[in-house]
N, C-alpha and C. Protein backbone atom coordinates (compact mmCIF):
# COMPACT_ATOMS: atom_id res chain seq x y z
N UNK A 1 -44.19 26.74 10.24
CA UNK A 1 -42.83 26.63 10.70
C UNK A 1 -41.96 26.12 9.56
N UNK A 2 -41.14 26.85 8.92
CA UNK A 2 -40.12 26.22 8.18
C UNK A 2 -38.90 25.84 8.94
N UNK A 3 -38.11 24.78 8.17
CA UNK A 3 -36.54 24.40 8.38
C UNK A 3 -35.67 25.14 7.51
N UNK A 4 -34.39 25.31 8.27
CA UNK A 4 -33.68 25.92 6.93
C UNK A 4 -33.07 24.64 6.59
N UNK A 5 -32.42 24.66 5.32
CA UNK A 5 -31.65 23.61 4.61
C UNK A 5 -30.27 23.56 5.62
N UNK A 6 -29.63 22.45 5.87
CA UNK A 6 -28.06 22.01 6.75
C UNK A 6 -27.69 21.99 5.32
N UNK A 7 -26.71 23.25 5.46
CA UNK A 7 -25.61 23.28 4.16
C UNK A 7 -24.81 22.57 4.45
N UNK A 8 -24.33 21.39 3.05
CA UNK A 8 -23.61 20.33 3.01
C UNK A 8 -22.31 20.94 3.21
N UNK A 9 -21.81 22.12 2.93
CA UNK A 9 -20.24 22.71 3.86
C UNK A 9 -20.25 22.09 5.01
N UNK A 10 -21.11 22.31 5.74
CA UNK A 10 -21.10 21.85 7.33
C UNK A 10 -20.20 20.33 7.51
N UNK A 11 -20.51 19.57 6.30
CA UNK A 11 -20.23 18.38 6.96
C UNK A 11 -18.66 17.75 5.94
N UNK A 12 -18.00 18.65 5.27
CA UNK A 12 -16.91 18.47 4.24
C UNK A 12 -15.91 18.05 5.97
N UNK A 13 -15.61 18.60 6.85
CA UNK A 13 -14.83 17.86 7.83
C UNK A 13 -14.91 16.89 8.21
N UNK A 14 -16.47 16.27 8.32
CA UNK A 14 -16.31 14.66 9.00
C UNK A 14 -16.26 14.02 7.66
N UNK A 15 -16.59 14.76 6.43
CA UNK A 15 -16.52 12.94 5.44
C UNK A 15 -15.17 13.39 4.96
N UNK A 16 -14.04 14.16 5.09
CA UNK A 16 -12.53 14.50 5.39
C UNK A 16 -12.14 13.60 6.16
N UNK A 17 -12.29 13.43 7.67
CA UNK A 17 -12.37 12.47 8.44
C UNK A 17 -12.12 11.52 8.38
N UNK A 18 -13.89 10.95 8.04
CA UNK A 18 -14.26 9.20 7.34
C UNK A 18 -12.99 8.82 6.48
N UNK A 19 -13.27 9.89 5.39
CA UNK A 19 -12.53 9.27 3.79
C UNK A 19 -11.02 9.01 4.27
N UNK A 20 -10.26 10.16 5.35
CA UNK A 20 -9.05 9.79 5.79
C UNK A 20 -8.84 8.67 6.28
N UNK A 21 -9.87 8.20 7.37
CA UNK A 21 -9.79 7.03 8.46
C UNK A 21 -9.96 5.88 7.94
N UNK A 22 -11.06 6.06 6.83
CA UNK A 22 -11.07 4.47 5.77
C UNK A 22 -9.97 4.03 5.11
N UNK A 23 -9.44 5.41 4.00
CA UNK A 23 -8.15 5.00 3.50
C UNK A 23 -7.03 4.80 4.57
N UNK A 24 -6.84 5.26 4.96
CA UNK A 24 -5.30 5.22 6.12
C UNK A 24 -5.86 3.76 6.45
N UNK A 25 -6.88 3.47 7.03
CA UNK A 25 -6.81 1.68 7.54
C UNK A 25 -6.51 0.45 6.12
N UNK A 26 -7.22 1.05 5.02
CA UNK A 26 -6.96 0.36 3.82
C UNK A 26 -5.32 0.03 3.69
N UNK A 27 -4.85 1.52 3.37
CA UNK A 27 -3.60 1.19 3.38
C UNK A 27 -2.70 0.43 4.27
N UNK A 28 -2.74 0.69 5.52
CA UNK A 28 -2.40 0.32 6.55
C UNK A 28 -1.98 -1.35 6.40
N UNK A 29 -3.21 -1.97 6.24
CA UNK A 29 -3.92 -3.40 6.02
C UNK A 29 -2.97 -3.89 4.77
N UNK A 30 -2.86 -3.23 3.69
CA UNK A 30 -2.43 -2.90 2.44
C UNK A 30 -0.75 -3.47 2.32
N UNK A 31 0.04 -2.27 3.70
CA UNK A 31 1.55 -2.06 3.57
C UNK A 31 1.58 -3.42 4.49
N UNK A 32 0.77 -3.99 5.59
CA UNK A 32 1.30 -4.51 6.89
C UNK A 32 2.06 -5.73 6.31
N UNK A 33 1.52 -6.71 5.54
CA UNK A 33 2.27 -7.61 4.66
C UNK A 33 3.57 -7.86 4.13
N UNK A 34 3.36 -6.49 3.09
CA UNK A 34 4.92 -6.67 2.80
C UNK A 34 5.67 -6.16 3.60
N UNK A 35 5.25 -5.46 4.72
CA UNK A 35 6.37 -5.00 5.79
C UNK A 35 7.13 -6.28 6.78
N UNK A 36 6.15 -7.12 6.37
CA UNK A 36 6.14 -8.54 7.62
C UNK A 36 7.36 -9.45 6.04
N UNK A 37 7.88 -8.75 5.00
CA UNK A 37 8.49 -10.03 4.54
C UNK A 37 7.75 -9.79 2.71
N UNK A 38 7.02 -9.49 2.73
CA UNK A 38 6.06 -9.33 1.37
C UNK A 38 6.54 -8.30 0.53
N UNK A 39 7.42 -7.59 0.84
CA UNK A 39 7.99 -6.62 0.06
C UNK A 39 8.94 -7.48 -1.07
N UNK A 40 9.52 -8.61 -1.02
CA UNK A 40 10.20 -9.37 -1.63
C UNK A 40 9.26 -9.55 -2.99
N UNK A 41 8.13 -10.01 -2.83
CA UNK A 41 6.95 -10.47 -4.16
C UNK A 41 6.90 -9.27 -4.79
N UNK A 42 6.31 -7.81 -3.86
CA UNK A 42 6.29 -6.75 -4.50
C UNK A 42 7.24 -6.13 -5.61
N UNK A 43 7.93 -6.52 -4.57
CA UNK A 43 9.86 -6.13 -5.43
C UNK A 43 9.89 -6.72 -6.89
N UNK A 44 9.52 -8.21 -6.93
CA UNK A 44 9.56 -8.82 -8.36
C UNK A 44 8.36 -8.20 -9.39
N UNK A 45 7.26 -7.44 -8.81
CA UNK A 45 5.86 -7.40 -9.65
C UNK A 45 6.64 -5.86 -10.22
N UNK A 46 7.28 -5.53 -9.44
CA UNK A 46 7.71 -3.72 -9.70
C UNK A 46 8.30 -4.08 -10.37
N UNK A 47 9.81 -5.53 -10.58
CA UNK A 47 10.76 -4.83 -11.48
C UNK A 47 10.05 -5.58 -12.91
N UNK A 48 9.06 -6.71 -12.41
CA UNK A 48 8.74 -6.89 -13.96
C UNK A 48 7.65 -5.67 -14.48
N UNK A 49 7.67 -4.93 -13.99
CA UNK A 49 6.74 -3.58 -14.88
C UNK A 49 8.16 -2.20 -15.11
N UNK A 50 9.14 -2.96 -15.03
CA UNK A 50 10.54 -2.30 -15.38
C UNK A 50 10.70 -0.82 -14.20
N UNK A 51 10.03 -0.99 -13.17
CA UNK A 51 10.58 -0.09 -12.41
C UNK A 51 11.64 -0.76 -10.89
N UNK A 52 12.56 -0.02 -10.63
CA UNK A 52 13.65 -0.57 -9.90
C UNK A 52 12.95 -0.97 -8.37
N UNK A 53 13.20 -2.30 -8.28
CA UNK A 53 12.75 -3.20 -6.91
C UNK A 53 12.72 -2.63 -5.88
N UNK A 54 13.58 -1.68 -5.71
CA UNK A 54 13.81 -0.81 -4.50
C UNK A 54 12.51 0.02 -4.49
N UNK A 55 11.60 0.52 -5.53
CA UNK A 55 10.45 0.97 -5.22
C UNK A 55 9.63 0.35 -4.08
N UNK A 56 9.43 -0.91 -3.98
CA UNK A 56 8.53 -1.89 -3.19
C UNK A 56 8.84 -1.50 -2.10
N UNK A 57 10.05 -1.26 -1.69
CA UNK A 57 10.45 -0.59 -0.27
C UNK A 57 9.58 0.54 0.12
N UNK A 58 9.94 1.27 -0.72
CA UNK A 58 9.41 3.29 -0.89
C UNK A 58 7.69 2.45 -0.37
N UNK A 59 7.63 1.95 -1.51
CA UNK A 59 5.39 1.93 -1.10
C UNK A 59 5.25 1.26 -0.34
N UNK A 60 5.91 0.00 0.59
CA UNK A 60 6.17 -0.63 1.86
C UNK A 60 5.26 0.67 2.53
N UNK A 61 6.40 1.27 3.22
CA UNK A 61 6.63 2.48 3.78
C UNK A 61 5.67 3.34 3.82
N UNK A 62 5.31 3.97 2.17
CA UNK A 62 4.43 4.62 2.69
C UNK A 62 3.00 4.06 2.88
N UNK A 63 2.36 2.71 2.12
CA UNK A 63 1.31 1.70 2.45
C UNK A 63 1.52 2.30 4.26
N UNK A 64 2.40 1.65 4.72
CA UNK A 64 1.54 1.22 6.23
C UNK A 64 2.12 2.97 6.73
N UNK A 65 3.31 2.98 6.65
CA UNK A 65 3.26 4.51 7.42
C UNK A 65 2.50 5.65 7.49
N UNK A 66 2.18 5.57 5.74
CA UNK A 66 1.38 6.73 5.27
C UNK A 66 -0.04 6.67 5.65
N UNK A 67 -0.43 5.18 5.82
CA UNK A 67 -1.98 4.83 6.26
C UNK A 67 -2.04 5.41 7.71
N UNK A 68 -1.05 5.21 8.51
CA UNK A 68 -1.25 5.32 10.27
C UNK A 68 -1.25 6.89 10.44
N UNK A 69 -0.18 7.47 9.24
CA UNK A 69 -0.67 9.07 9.28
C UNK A 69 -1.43 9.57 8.75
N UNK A 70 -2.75 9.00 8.01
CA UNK A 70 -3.96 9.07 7.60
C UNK A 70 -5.17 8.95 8.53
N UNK A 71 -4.73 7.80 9.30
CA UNK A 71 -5.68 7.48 10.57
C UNK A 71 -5.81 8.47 11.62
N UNK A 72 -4.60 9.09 11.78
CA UNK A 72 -4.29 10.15 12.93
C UNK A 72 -4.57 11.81 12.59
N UNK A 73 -4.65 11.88 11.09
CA UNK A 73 -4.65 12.94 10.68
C UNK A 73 -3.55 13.93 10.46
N UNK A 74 -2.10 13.19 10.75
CA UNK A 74 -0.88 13.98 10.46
C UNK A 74 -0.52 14.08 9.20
N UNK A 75 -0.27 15.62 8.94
CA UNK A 75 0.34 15.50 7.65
C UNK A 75 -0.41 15.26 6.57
N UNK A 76 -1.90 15.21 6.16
CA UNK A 76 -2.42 14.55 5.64
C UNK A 76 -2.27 15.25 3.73
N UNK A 77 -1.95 16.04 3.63
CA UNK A 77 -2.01 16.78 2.06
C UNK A 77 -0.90 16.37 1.69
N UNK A 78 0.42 16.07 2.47
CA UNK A 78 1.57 15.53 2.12
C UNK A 78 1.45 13.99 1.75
N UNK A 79 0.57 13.12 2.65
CA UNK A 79 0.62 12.08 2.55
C UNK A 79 -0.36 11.59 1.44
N UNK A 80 -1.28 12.09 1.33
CA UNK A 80 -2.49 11.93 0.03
C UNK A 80 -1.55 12.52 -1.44
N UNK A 81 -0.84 13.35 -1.34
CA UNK A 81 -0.42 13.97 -2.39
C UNK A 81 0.65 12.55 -2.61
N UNK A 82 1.56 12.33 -1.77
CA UNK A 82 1.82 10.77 -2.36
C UNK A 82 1.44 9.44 -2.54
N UNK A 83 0.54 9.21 -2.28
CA UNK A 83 -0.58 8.55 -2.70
C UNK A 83 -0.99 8.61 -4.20
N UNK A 84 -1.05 10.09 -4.12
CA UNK A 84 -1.75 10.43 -5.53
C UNK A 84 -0.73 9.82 -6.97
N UNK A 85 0.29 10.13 -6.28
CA UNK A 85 1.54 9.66 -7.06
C UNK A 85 1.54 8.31 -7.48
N UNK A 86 1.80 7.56 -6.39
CA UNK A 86 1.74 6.11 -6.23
C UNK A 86 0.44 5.75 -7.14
N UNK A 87 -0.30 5.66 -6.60
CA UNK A 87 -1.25 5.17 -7.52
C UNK A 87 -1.48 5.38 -8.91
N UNK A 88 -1.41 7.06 -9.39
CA UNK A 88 -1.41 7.64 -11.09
C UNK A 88 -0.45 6.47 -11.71
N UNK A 89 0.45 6.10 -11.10
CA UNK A 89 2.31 5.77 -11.44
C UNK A 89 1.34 3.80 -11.56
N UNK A 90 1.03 3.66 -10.68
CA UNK A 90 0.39 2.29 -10.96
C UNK A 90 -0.95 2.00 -11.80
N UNK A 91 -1.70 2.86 -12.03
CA UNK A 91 -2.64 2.54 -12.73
C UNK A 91 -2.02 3.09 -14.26
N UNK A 92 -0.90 4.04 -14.27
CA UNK A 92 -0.72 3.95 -15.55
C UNK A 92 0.30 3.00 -15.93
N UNK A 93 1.38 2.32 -15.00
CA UNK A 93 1.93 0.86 -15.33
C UNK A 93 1.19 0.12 -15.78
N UNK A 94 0.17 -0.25 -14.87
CA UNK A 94 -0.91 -1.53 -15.60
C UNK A 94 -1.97 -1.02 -16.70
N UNK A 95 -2.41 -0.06 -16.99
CA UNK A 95 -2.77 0.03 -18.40
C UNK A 95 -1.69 0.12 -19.80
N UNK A 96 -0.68 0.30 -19.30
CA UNK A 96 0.49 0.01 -20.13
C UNK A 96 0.72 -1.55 -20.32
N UNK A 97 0.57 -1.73 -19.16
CA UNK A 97 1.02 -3.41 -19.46
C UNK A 97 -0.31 -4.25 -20.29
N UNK A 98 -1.44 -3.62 -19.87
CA UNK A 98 -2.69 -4.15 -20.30
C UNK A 98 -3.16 -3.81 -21.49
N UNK A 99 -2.24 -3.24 -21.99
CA UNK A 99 -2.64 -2.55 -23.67
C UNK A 99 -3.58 -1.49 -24.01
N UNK A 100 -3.57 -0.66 -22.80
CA UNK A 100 -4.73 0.11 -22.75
C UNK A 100 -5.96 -0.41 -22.65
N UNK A 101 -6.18 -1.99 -22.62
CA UNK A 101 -8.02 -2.15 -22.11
C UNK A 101 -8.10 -1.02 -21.14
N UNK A 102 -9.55 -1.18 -20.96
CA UNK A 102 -10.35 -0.45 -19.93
C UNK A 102 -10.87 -1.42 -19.15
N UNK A 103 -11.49 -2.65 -19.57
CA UNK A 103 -12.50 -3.36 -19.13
C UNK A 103 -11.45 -4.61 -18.35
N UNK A 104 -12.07 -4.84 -17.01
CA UNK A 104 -11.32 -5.93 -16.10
C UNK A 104 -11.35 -7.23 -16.89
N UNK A 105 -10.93 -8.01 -17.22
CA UNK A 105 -11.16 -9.43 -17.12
C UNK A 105 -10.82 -10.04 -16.21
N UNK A 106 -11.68 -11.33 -15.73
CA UNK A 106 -11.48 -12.21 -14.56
C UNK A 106 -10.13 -13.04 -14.62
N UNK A 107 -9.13 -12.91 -13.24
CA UNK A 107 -7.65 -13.56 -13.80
C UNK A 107 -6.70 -12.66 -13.94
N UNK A 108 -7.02 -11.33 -14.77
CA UNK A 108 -6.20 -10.05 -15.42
C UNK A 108 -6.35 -9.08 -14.39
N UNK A 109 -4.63 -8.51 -14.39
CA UNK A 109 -4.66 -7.70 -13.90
C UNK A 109 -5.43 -6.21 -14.32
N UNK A 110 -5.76 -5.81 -13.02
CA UNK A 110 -7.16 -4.56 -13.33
C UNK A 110 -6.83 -3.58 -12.91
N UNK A 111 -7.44 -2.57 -13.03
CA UNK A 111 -6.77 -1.12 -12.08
C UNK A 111 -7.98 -0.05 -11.93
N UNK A 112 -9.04 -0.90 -11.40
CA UNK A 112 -9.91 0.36 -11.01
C UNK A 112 -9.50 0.38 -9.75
N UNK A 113 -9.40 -0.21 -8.43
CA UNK A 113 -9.30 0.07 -7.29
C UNK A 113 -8.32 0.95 -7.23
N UNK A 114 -7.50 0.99 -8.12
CA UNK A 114 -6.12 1.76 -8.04
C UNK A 114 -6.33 3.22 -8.17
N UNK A 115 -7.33 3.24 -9.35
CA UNK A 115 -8.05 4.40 -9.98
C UNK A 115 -8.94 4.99 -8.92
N UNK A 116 -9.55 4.00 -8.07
CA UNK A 116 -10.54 4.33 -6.98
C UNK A 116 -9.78 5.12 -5.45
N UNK A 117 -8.23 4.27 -5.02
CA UNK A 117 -7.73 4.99 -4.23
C UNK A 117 -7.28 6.39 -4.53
N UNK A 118 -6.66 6.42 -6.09
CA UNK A 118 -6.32 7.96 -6.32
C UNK A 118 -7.01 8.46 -6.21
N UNK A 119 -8.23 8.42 -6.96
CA UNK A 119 -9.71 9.68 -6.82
C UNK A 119 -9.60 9.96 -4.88
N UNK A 120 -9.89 9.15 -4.42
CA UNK A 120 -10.24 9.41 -2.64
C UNK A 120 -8.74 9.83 -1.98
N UNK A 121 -7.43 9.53 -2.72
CA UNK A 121 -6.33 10.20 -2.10
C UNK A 121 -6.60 11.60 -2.93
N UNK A 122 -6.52 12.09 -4.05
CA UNK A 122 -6.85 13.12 -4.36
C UNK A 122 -8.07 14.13 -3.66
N UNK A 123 -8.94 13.58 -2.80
CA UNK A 123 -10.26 14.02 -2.40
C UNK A 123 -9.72 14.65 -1.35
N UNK A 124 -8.09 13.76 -0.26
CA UNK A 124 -7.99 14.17 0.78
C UNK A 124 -7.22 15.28 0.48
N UNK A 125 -6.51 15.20 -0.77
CA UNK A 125 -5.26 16.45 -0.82
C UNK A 125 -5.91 17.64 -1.01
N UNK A 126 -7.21 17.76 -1.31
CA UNK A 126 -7.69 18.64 -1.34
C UNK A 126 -8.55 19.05 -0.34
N UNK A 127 -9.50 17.95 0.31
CA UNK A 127 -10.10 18.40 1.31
C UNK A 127 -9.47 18.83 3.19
N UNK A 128 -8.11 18.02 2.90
CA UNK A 128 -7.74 18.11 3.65
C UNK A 128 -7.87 17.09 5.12
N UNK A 129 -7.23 16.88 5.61
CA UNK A 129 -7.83 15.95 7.15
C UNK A 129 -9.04 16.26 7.85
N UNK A 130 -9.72 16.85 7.35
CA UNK A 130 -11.22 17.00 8.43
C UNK A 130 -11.14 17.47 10.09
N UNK A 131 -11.83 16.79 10.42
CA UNK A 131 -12.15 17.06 12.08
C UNK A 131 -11.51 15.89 12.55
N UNK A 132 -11.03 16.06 14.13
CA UNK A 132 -10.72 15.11 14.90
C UNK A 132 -9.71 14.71 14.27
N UNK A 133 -7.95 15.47 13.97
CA UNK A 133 -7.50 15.19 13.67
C UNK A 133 -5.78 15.87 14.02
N UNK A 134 -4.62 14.85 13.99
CA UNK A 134 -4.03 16.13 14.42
C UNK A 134 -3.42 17.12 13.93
N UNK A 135 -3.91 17.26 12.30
CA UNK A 135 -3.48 18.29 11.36
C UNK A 135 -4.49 19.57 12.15
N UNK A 136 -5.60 19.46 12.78
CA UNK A 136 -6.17 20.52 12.65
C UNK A 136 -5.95 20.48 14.59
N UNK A 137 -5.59 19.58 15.38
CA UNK A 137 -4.92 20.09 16.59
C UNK A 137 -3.97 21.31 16.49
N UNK A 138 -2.78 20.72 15.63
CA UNK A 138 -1.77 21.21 15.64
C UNK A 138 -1.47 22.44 14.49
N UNK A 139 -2.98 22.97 14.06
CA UNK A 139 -3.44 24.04 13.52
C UNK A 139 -2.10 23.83 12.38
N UNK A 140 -1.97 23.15 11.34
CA UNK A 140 -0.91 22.96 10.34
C UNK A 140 -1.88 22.38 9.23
C-alpha cells in the first residue's frame, strides 16, 4: 500500500490565514497604545528621524486598523502592501540612523523585527488572505 505525498499547495491558505491572524493581532497590540494617547512619544521618535510627526498618526491607524483588517481578512494585499511600506521606510530610517551596523547591540536601537514584519507582510501581499477570511467570502 503506498501514500501519495499531501502537496504543500494544499496548505498555502491556512498558513495565509495563521501568518494573517498572527500579524493583524501583533499589530493590533502594536497600534492599541498609541491610539490610547502614545501617538504623542511616537510623534517625537518620527520627527527625530526627520520625518513629519503627523506620520505617527498615519501608523497609529494603520498599526491597529490595519491589524483588525488582517485578523478578519479584509482587504488584505492592500493592507500588507502598506505594511510593506511602513516597515522598508523604518528599517531603512534606523539603519540610517545606526550607521549601517547590521548587528543589534543591547540598549541600541535594532531593526530585525522590523525586517521580520516586512518579510511576513510581504508573504501576505503575495499570498494573499488564505482561508476563513472575508477577502475570500467576498470573492475580492
Amino acid at each position: 500500500m503506498t501514500v501519495a505525498p499531501i502537496s504543500g499547495l494544499a496548505y498555502i491558505g491556512i498558513l495565509a490565514a495563521t501568518l494573517r491572524v498572527v500579524v493583524g493581532f501583533a499589530m493590533t497590540l502594536h497600534g492599541y497604545p498609541k491610539l490610547k494617547g502614545g501617538w504623542r512619544q511616537s510623534g517625537q521618535w518620527i520627527r527625530s528621524m526627520g520625518v513629519p510627526a503627523a506620520a505617527a498618526v498615519l501608523v497609529t491607524i494603520l498599526e491597529f486598523f490595519g491589524g483588525i483588517f488582517l485578523i478578519i481578512g479584509l482587504i488584505v494585499p492592500v493592507v500588507a502592501g502598506l505594511f510593506v511600506i511602513q516597515f522598508l521606510a523604518i528599517t531603512i530610517m534606523k539603519k540610517w540612523k545606526m550607521n549601517g551596523a547590521l548587528i543589534a547591540k543591547q540598549g541600541q536601537a535594532s531593526y530585525e523585527v522590523d525586517v521580520t514584519y516586512l518579510l511576513l507582510s510581504l508573504a501576505l501581499l503575495v499570498l494573499g488572505a488564505g482561508t476563513l477570511s472575508l477577502d475570500q467570502l467576498l470573492g475580492i
